[in-house]
N, C-alpha and C. Protein backbone atom coordinates (compact mmCIF):
# COMPACT_ATOMS: atom_id res chain seq x y z
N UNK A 1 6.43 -3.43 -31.16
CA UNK A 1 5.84 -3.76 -29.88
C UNK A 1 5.44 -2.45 -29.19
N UNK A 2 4.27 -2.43 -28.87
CA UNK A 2 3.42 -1.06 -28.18
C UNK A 2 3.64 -0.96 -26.52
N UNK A 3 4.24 -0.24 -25.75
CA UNK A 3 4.22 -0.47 -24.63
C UNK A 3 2.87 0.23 -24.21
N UNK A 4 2.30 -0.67 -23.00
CA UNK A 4 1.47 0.29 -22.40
C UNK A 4 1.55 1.26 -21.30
N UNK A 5 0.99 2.39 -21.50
CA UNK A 5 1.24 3.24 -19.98
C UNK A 5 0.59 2.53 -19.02
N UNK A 6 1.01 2.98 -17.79
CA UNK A 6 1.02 2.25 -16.64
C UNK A 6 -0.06 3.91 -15.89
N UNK A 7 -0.81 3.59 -15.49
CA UNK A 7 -1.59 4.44 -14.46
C UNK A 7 -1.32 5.02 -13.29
N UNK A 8 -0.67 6.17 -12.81
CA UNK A 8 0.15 6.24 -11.62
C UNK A 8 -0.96 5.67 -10.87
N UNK A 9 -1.81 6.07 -10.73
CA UNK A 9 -3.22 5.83 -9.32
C UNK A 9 -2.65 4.35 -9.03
N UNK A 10 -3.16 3.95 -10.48
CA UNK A 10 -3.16 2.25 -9.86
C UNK A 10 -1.95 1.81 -9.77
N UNK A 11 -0.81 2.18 -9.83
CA UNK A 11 0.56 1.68 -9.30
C UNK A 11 0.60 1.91 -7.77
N UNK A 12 -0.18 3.23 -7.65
CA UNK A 12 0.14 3.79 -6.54
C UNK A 12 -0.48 2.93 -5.76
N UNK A 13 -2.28 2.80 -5.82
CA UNK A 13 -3.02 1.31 -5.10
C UNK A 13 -2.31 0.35 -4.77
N UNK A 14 -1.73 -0.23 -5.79
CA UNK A 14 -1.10 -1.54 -6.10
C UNK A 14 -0.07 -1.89 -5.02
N UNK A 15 0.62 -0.70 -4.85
CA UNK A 15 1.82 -0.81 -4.11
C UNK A 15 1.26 -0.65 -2.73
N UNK A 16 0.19 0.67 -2.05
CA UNK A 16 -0.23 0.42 -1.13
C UNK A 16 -0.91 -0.94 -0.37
N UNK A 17 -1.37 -1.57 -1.29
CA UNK A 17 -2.08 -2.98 -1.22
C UNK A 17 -0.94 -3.71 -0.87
N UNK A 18 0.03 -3.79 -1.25
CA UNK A 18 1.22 -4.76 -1.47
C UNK A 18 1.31 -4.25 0.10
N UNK A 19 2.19 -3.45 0.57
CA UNK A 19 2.53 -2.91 1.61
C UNK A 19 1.40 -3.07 2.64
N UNK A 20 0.10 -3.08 2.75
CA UNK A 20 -0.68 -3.59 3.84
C UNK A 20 -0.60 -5.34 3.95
N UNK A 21 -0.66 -5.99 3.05
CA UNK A 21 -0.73 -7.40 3.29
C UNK A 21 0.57 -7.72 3.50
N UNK A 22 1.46 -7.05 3.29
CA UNK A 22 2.94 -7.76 3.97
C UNK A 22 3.34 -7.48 5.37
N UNK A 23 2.71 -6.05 5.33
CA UNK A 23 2.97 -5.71 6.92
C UNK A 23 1.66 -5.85 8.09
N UNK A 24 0.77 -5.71 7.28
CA UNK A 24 -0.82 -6.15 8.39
C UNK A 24 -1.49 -7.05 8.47
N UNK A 25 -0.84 -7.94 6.89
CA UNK A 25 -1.56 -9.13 6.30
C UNK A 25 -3.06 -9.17 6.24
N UNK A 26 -3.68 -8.05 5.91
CA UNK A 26 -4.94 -7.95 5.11
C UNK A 26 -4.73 -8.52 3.58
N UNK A 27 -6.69 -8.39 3.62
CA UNK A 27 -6.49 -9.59 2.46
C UNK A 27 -6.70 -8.06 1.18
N UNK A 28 -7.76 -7.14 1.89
CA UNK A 28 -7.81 -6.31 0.74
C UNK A 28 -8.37 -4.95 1.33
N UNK A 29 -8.08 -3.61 0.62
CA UNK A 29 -8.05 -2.59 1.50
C UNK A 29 -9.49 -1.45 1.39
N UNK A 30 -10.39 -2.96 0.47
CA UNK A 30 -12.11 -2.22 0.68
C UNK A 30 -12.65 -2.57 1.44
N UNK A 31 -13.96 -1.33 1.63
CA UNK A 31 -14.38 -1.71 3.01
C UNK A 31 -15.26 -3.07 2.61
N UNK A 32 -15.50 -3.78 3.65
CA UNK A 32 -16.53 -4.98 3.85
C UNK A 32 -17.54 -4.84 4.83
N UNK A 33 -17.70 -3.82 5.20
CA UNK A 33 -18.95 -3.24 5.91
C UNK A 33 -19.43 -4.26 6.96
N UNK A 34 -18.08 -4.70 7.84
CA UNK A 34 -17.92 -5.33 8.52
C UNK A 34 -17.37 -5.15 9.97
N UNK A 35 -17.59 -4.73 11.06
CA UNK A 35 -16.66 -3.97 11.84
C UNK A 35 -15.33 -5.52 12.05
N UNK A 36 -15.46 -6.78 11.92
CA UNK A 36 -14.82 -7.44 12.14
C UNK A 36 -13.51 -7.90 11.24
N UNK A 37 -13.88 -7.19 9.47
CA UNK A 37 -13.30 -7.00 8.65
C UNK A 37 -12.30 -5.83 8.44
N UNK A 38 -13.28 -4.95 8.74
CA UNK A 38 -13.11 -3.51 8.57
C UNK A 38 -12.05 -2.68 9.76
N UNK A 39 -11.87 -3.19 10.56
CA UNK A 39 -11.22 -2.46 11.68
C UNK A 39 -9.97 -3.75 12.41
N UNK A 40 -8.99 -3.34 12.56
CA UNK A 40 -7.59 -3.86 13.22
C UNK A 40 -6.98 -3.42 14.02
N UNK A 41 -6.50 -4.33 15.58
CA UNK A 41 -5.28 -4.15 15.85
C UNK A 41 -4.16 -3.71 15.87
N UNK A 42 -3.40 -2.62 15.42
CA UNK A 42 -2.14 -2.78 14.71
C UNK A 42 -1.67 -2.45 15.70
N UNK A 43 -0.16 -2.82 15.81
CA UNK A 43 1.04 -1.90 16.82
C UNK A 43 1.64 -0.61 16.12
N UNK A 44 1.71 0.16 16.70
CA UNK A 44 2.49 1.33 16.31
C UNK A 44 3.80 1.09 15.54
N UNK A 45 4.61 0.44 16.21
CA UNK A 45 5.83 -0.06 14.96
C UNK A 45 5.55 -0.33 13.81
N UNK A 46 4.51 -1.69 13.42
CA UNK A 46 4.55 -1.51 12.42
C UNK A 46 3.76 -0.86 11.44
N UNK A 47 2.86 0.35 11.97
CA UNK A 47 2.54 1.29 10.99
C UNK A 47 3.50 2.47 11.27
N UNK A 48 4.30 2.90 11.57
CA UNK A 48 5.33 3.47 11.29
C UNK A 48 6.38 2.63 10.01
N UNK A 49 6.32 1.21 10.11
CA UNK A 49 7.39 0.86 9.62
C UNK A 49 7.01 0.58 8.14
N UNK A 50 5.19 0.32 8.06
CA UNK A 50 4.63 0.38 6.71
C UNK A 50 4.52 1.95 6.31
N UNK A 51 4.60 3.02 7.41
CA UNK A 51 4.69 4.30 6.48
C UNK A 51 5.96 4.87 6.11
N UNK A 52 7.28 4.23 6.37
CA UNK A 52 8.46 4.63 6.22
C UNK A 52 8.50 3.94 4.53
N UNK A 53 8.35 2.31 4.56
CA UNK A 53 8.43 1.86 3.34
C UNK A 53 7.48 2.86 2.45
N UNK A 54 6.25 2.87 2.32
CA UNK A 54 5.47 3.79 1.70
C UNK A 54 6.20 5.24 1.11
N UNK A 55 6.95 5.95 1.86
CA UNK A 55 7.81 6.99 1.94
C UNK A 55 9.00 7.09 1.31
N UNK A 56 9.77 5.96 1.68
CA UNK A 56 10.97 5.44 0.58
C UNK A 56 10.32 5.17 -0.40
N UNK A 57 9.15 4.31 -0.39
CA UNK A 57 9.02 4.17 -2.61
C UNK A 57 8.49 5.43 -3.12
N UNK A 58 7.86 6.10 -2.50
CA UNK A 58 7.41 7.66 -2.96
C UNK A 58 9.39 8.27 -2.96
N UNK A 59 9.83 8.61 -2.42
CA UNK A 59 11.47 9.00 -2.54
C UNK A 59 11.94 8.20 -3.94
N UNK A 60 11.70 6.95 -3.49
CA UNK A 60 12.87 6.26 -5.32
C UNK A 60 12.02 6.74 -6.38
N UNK A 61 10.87 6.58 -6.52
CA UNK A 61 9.66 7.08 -7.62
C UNK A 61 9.92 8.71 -8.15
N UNK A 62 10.34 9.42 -7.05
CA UNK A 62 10.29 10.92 -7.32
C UNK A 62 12.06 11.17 -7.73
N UNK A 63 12.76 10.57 -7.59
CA UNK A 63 14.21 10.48 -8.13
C UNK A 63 14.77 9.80 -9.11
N UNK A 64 13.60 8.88 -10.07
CA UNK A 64 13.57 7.98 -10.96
C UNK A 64 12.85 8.65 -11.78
N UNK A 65 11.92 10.47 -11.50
CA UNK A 65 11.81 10.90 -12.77
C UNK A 65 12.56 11.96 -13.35
């Protein structure tokens, strides 16, 4: 059985993606050349609290090699 490598970039996407739709609930993080798409609301908490998670998986990632 062949494992395949895994792409850091696109883990790295992957996970950023994950982390905006759980905490901003976007659907996806290209532009749509939309200002109604394209631009949000957010509160300060929780982009602090999506860049802390972001920060911890960069921390477990860099201690897991």
């Amino acid at each position: 059985m062949t494992r395949r490598k895994i792409d850091p970039a696109a883990a790295r996407d992957a996970l950023i993606l994950e982390i905006a739709q759980r905490r901003f609930f976007l659907e996806t993080l290209e532009t749509r050349n939309s200002d109604r798409l394209d631009f949000h609301d957010v509160a300060v908490w929780a982009i602090r609290d999506a860049l802390a998670e972001a920060y911890e998986a960069g921390r477990r990632d860099a201690n897991q090699s």
